[in-house]
N, C-alpha and C. Protein backbone atom coordinates (compact mmCIF):
# COMPACT_ATOMS: atom_id res chain seq x y z
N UNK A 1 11.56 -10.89 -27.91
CA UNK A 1 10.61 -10.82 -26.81
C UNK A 1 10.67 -9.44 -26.13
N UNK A 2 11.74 -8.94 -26.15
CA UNK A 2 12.00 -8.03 -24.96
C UNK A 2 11.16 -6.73 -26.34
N UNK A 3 11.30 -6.74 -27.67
CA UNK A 3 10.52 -5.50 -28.23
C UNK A 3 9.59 -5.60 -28.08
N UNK A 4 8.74 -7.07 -28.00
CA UNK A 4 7.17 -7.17 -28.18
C UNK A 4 6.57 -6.99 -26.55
N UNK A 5 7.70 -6.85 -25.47
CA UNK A 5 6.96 -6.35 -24.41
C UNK A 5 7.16 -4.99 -24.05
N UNK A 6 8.00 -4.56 -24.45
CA UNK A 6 8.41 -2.99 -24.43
C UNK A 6 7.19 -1.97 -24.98
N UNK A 7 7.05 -2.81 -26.79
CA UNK A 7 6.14 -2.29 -27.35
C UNK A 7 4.45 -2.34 -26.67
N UNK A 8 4.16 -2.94 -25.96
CA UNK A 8 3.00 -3.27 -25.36
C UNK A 8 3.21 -2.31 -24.23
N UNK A 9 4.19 -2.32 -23.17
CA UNK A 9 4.36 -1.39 -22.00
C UNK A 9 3.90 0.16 -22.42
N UNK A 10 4.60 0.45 -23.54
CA UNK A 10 4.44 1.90 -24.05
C UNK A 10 3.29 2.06 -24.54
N UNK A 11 2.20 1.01 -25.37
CA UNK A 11 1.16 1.47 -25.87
C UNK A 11 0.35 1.34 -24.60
N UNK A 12 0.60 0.64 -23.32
CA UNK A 12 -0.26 0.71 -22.61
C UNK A 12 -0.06 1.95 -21.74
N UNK A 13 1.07 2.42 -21.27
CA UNK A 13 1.21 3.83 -20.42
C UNK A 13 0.72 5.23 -21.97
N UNK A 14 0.83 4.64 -23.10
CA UNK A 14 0.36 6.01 -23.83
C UNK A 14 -1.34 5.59 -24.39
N UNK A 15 -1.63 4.81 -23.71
CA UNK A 15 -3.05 4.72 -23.70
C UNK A 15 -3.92 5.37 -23.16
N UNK A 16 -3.33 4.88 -21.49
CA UNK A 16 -3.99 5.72 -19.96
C UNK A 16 -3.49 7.17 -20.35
N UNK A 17 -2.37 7.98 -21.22
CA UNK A 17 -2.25 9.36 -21.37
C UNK A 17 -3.60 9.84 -22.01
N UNK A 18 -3.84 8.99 -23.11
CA UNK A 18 -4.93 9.51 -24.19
C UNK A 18 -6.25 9.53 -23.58
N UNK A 19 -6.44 8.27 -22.22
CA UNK A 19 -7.60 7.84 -21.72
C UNK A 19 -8.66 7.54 -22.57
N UNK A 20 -7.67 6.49 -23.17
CA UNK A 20 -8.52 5.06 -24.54
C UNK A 20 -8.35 3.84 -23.49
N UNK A 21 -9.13 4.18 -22.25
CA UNK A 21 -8.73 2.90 -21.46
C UNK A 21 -9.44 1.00 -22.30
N UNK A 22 -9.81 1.09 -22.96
CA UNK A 22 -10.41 0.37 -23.74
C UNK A 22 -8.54 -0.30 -24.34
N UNK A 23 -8.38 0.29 -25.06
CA UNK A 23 -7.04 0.02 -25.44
C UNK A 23 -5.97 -0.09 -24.41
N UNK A 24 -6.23 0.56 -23.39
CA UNK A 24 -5.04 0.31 -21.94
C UNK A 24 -5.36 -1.40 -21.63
N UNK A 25 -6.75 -1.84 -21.51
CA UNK A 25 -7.27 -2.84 -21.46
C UNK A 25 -6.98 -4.49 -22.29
N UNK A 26 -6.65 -3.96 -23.61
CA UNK A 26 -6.50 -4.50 -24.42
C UNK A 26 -5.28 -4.83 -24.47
N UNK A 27 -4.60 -4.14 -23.74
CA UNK A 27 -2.96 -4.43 -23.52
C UNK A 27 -2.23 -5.91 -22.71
N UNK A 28 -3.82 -6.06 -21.92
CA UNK A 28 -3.37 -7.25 -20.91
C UNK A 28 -3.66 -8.33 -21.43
N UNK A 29 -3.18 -9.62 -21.02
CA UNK A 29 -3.94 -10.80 -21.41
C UNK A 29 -4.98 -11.11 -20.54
N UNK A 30 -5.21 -10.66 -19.24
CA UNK A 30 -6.21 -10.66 -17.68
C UNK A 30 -5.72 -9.52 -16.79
N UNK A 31 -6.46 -8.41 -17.41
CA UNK A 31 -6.11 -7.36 -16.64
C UNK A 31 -6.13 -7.21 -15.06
N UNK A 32 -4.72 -6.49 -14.91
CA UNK A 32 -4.62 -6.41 -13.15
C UNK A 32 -3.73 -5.53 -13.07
N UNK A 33 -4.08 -4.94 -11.84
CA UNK A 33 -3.19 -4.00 -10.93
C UNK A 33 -3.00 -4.10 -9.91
N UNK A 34 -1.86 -3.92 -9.20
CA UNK A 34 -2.04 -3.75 -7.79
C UNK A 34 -0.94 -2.62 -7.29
N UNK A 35 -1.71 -2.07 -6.51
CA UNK A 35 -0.91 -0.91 -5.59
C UNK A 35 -0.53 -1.26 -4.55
N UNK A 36 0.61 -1.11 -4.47
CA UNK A 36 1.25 -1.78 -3.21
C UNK A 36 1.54 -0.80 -2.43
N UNK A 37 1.42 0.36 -2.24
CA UNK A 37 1.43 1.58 -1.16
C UNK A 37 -0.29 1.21 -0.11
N UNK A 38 -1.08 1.05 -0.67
CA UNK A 38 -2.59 1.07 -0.44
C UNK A 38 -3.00 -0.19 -0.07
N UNK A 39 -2.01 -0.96 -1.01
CA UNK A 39 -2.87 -2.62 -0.72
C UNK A 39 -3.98 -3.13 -1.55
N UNK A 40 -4.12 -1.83 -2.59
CA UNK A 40 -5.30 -2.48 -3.60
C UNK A 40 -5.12 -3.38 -4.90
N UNK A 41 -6.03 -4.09 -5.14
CA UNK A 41 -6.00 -4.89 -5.65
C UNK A 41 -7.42 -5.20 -6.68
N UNK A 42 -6.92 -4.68 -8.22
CA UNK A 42 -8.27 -4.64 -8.97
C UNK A 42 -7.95 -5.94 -10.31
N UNK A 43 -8.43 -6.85 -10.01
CA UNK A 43 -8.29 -7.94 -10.85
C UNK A 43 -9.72 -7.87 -12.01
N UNK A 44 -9.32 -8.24 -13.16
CA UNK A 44 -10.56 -8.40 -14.01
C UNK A 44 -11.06 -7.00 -14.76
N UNK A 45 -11.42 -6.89 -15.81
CA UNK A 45 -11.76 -6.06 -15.99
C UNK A 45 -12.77 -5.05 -15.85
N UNK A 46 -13.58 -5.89 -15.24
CA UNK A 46 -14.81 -5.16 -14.30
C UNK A 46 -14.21 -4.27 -13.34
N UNK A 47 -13.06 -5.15 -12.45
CA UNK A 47 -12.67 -4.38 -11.58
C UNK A 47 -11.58 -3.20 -11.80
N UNK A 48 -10.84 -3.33 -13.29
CA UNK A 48 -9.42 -2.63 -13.68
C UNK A 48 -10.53 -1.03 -14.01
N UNK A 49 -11.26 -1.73 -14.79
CA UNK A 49 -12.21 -0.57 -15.19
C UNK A 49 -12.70 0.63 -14.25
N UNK A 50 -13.44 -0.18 -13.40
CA UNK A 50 -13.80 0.90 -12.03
C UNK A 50 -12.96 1.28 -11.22
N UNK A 51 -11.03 1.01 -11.49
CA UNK A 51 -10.21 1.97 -10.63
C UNK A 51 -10.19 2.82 -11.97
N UNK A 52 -10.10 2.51 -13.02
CA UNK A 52 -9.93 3.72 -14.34
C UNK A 52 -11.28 4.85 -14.27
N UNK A 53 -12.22 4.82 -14.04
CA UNK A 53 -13.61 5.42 -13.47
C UNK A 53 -12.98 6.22 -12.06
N UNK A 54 -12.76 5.38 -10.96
CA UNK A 54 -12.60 6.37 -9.73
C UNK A 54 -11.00 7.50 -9.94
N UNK A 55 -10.10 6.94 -10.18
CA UNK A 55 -8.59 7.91 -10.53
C UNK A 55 -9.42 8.55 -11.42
N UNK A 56 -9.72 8.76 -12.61
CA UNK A 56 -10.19 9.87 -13.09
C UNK A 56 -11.03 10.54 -12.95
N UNK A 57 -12.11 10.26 -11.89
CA UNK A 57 -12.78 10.79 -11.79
C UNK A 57 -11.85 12.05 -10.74
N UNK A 58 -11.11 11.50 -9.47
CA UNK A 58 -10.69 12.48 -8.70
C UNK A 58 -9.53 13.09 -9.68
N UNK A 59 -9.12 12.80 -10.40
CA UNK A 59 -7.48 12.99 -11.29
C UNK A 59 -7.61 13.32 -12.84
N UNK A 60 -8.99 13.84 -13.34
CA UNK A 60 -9.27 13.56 -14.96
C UNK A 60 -8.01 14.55 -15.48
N UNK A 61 -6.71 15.15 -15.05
CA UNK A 61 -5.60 15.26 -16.54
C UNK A 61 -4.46 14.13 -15.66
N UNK A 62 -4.71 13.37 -15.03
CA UNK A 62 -3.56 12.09 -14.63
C UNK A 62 -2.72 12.02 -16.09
N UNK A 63 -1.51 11.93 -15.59
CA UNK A 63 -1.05 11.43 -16.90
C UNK A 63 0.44 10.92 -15.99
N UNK A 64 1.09 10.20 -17.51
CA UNK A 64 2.38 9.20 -16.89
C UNK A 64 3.22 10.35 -17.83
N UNK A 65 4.54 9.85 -17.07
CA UNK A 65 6.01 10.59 -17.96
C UNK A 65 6.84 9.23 -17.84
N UNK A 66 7.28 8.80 -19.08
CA UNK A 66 8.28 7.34 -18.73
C UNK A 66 9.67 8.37 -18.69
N UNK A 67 10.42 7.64 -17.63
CA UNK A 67 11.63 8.25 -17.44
C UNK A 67 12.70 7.18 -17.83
N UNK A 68 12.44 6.14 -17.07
CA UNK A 68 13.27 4.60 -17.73
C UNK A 68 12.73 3.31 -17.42
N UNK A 69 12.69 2.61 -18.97
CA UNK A 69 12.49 1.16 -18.71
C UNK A 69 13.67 0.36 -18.35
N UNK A 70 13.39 -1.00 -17.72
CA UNK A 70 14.30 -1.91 -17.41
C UNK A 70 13.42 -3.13 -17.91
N UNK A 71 14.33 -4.03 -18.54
CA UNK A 71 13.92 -5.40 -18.90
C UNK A 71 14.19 -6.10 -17.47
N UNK A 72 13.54 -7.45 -17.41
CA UNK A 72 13.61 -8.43 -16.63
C UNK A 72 13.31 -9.51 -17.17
N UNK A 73 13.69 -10.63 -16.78
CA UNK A 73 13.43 -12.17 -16.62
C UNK A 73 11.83 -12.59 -17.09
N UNK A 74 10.97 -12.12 -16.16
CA UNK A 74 10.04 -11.95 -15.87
C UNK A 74 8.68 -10.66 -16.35
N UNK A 75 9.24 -9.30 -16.91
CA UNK A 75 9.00 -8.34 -16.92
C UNK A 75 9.99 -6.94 -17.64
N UNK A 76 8.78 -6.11 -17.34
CA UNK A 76 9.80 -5.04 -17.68
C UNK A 76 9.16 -4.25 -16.80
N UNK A 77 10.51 -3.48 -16.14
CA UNK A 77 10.23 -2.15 -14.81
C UNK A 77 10.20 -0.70 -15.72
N UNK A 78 9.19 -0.27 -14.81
CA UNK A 78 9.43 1.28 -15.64
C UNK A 78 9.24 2.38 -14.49
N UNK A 79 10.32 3.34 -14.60
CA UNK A 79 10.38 4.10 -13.89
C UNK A 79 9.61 5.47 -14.55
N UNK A 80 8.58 5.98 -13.96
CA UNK A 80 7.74 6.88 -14.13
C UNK A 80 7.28 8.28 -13.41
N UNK A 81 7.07 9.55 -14.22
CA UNK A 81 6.90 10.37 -13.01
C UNK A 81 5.11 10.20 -13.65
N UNK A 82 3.72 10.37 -12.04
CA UNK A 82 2.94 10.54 -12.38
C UNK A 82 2.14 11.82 -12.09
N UNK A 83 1.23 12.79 -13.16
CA UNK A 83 0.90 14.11 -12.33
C UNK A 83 -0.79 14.39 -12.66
N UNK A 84 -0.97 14.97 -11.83
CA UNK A 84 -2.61 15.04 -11.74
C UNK A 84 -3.19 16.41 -11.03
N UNK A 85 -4.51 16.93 -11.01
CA UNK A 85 -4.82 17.79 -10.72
C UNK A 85 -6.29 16.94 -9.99
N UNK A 86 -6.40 17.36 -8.40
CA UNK A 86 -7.41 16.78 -7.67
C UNK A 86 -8.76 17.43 -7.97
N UNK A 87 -8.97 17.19 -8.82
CA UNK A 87 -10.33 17.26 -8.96
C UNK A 87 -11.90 17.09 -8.81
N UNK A 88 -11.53 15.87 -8.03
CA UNK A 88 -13.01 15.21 -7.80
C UNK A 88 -12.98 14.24 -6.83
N UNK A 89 -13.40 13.95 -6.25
CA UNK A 89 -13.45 13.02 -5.46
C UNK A 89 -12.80 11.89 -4.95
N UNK A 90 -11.70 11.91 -3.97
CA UNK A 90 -10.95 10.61 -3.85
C UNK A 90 -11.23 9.88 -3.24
N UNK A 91 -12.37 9.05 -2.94
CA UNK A 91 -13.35 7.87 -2.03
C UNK A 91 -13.96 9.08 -1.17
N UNK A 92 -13.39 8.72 -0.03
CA UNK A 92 -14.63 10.01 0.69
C UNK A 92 -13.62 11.41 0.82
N UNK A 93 -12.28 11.68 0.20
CA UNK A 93 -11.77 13.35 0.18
C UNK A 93 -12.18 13.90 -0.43
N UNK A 94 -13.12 15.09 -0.67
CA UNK A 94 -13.12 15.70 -1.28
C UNK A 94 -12.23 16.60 -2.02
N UNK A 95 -12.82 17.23 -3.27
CA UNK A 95 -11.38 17.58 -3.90
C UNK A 95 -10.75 18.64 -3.32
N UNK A 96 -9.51 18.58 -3.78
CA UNK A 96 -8.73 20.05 -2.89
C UNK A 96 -8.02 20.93 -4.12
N UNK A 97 -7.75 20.55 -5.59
CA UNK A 97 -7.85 21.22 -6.34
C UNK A 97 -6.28 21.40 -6.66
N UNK A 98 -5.88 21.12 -5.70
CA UNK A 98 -4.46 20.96 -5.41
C UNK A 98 -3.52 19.95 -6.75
N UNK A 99 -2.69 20.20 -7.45
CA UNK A 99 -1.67 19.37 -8.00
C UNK A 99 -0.83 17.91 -7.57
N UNK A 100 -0.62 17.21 -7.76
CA UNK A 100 0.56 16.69 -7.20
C UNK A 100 1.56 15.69 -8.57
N UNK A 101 2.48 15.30 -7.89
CA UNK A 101 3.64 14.77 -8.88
C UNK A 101 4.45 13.85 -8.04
N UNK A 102 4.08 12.83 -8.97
CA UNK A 102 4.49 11.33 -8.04
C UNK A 102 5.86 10.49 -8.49
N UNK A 103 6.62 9.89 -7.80
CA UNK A 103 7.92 9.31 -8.84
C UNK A 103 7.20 7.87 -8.47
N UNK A 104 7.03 7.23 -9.56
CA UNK A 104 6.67 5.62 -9.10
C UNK A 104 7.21 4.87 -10.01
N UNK A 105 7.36 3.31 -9.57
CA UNK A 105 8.08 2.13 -10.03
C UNK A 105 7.18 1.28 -10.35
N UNK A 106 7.02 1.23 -11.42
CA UNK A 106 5.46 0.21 -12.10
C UNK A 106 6.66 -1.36 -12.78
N UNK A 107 5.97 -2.38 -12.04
CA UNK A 107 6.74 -3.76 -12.54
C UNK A 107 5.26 -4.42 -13.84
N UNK A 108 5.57 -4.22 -14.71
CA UNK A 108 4.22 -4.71 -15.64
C UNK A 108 5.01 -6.51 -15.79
N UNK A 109 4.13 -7.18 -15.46
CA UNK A 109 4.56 -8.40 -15.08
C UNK A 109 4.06 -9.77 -16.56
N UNK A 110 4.85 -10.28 -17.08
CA UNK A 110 4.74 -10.76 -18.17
C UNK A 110 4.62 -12.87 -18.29
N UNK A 111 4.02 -13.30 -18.61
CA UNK A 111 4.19 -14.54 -19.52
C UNK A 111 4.44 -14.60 -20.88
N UNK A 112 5.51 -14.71 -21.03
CA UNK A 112 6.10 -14.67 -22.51
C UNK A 112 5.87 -13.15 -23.05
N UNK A 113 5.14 -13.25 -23.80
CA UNK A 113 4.59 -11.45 -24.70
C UNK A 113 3.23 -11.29 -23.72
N UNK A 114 2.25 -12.02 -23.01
CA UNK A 114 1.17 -11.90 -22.44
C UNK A 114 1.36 -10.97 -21.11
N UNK A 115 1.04 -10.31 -21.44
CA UNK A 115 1.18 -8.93 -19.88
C UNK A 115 -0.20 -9.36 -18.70
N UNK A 116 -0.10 -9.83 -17.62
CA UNK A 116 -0.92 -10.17 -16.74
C UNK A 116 -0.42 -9.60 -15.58
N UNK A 117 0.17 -8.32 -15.14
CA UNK A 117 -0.52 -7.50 -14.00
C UNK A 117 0.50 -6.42 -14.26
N UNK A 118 0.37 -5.38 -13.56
CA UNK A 118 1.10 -4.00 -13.13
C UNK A 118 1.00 -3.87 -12.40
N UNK A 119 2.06 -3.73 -11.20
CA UNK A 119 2.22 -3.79 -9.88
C UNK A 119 3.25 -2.29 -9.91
N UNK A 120 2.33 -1.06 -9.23
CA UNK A 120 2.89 0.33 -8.93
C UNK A 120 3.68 0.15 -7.08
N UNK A 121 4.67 0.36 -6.94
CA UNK A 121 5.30 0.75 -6.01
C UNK A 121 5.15 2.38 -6.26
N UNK A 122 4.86 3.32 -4.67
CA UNK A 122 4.64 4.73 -4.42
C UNK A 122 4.99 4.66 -3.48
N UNK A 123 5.17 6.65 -3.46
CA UNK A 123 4.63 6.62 -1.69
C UNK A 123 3.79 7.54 -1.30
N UNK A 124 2.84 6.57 -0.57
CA UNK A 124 1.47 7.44 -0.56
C UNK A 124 1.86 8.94 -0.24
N UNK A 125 2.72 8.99 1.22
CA UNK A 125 2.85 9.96 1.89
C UNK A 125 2.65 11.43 0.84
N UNK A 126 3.97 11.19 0.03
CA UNK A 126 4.36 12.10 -1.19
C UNK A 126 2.90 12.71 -1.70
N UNK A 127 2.04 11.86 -2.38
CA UNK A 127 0.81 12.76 -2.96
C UNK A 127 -0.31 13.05 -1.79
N UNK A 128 -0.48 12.60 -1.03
CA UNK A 128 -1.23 13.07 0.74
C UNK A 128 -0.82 14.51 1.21
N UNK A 129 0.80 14.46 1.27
CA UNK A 129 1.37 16.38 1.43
C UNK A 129 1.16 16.97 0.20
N UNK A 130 1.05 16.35 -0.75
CA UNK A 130 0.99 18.01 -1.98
C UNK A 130 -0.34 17.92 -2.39
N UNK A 131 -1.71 16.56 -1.44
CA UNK A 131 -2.92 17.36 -2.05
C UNK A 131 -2.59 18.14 -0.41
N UNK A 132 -2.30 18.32 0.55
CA UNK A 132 -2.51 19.03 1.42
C UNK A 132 -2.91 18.36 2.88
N UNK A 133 -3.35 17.04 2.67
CA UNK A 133 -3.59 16.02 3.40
C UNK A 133 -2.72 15.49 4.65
N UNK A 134 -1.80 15.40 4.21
CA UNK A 134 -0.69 15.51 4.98
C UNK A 134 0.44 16.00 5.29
N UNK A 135 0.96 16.12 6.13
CA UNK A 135 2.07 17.30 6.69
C UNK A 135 3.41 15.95 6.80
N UNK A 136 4.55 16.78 6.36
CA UNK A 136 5.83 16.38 6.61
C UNK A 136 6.06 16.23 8.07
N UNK A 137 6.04 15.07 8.60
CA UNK A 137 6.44 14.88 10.03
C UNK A 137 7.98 15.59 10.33
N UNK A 138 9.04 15.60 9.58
CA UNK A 138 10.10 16.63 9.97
C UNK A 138 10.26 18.30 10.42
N UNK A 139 8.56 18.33 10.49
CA UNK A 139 8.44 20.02 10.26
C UNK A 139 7.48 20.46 11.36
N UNK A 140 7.45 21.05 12.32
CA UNK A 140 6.88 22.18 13.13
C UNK A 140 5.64 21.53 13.14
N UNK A 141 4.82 21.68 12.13
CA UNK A 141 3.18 21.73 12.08
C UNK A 141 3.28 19.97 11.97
N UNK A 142 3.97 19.18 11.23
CA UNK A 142 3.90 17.93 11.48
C UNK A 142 3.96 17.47 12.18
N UNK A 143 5.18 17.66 13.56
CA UNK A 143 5.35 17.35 14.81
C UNK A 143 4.13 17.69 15.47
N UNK A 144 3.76 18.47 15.39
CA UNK A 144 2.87 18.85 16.22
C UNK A 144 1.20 18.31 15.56
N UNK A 145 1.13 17.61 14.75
CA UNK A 145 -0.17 16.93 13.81
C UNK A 145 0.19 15.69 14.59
N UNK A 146 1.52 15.06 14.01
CA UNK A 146 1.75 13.91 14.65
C UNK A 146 1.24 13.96 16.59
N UNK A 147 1.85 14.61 16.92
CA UNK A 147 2.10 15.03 18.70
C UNK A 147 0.37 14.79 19.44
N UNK A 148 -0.67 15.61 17.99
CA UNK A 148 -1.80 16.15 18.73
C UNK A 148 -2.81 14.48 18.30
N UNK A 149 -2.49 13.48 16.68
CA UNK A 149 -2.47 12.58 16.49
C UNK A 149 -2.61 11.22 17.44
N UNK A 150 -1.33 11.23 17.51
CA UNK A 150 -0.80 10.17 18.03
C UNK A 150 0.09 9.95 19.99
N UNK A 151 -0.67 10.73 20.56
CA UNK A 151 -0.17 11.12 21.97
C UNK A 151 0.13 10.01 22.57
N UNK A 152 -0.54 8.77 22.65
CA UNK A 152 0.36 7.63 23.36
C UNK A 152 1.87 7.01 22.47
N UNK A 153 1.57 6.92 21.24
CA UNK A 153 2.99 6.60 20.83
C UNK A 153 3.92 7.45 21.16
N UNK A 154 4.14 8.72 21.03
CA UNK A 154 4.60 10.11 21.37
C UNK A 154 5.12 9.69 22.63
N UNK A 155 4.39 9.65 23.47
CA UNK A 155 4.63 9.19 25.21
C UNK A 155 5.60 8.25 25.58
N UNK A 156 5.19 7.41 24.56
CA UNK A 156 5.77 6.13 24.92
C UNK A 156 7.91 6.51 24.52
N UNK A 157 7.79 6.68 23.24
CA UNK A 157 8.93 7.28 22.84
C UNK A 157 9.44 7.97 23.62
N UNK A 158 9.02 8.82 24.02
CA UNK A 158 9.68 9.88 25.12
C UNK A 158 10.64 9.19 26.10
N UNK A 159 8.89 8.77 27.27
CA UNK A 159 10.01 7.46 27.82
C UNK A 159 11.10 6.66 27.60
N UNK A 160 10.96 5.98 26.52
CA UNK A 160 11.87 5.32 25.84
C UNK A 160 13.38 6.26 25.98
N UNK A 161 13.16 7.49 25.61
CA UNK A 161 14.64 7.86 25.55
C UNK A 161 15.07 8.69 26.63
N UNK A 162 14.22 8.96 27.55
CA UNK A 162 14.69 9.21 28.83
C UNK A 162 14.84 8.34 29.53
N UNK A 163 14.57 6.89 29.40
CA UNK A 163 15.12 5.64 30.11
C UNK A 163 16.12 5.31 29.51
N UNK A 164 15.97 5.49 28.22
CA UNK A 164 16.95 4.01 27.59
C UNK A 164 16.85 2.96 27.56
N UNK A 165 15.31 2.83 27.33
CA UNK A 165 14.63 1.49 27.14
C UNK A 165 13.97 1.60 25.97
């Protein structure tokens, strides 16, 4: 069991490399994803399809690097680096042209040999600062994004530690 899901994991992450999403497709028994940084959720292949359409459209050289699989009970985990060049459109960002390089934890979730979802753990934050989007809150210009942002939480905190409440 554990080769015939391994073997499926790999033809499906060296599918989305080749972008034979047809064959990435073919990998599932009821294709699904869900991103759990975002909260999205593309069930069906109508819907798996049109996140494979929008990521490439903003991301067309996306590609995966497997770094390590783990078997499970249930699954097999794969630890992955992912990298892309912003190209086009990310819902309403326009592109910034900018690179980025993601470390993510994809759980491809199994019934027996039947693969029925991929669930990516990220963090958004990570590809938001290297398209440029967002600033490292530990840093000068972040503090001060955050500061110019978010002025009542800011406030409130303050208080907080000049009371000690």
């Amino acid at each position: 069991m554990r080769r015939k899901r391994e073997a499926i994991v790999r033809e499906h992450m060296d599918s989305e490399n080749r972008h034979e999403f047809d064959a990435t497709l073919d990998t599932f028994d009821h294709p699904r994803y869900e991103l759990i940084a975002t909260g999205d959720v593309y069930d069906g292949p109508e819907e798996v399809s049109g996140y494979f359409d929008e990521s490439r459209r903003a991301f067309p050289d996306q590609r995966n690097e497997l770094r390590a699989l783990h078997h499970t009970d249930d699954g097999v985990m794969v630890e992955a680096i992912i990298r892309g060049t912003h190209r086009g459109p990310l819902r309403s960002l326009p592109p910034t042209g900018r690179e980025y390089e993601l470390p993510i934890l994809a759980f491809f979730i199994f019934d027996e040999d039947r693969l029925l979802c991929e669930r990516i753990y990220f963090d958004q934050l990570t590809v938001l600062r290297q398209l440029g989007i967002a600033r490292d809150p530990t840093t000068l210009t972040g503090r001060v994004e955050t500061l110019i942002g978010h002025p009542l939480t800011i406030g409130r905190a303050l208080v907080r530690r000049v009371t000690g409440r």
